[in-house]
Protein backbone atom coordinates (compact mmCIF):
# COMPACT_ATOMS: atom_id res chain seq x y z
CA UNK A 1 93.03 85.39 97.03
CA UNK A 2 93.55 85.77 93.71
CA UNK A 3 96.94 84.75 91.80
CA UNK A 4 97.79 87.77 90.81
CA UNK A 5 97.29 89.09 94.31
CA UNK A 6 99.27 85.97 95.27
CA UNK A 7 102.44 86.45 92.70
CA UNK A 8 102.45 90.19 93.82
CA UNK A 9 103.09 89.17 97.35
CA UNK A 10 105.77 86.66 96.46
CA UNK A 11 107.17 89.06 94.94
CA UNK A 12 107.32 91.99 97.74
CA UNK A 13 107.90 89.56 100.67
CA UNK A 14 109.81 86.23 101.54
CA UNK A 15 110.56 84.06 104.59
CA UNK A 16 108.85 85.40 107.71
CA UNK A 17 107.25 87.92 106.44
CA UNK A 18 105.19 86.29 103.81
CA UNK A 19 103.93 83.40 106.29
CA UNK A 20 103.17 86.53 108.83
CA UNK A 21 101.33 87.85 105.89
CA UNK A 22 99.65 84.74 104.94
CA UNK A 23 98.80 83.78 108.54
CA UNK A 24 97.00 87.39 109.13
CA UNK A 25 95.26 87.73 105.54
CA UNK A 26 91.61 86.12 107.17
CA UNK A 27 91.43 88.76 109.24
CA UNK A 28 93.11 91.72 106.83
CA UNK A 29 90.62 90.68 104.23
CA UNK A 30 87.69 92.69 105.90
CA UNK A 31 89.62 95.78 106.46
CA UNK A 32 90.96 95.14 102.80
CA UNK A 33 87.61 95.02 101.25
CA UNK A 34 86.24 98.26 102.75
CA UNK A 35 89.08 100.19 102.37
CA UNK A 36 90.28 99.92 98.57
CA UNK A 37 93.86 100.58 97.69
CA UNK A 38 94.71 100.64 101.10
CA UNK A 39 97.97 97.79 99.84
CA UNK A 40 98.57 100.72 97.15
């Protein structure tokens, strides 16, 4: 993840939401990846 990526998410979400985030990214990252600007 990149720390731009990273400071943008900080940003958006705190507390539950960013460990929810963080604890499903391994598995968002393929569905990410083929699916540009899908976090728009």
């Amino acid at each position: 993840m990149s720390a731009g990526f990273r400071a943008v998410i900080e940003l958006e979400m705190t507390g539950d939401d960013a460990v929810r985030f963080v604890a499903e990214w391994p598995q968002m990252a393929g569905e990410v990846a083929e699916v540009p600007g899908c976090l728009g």
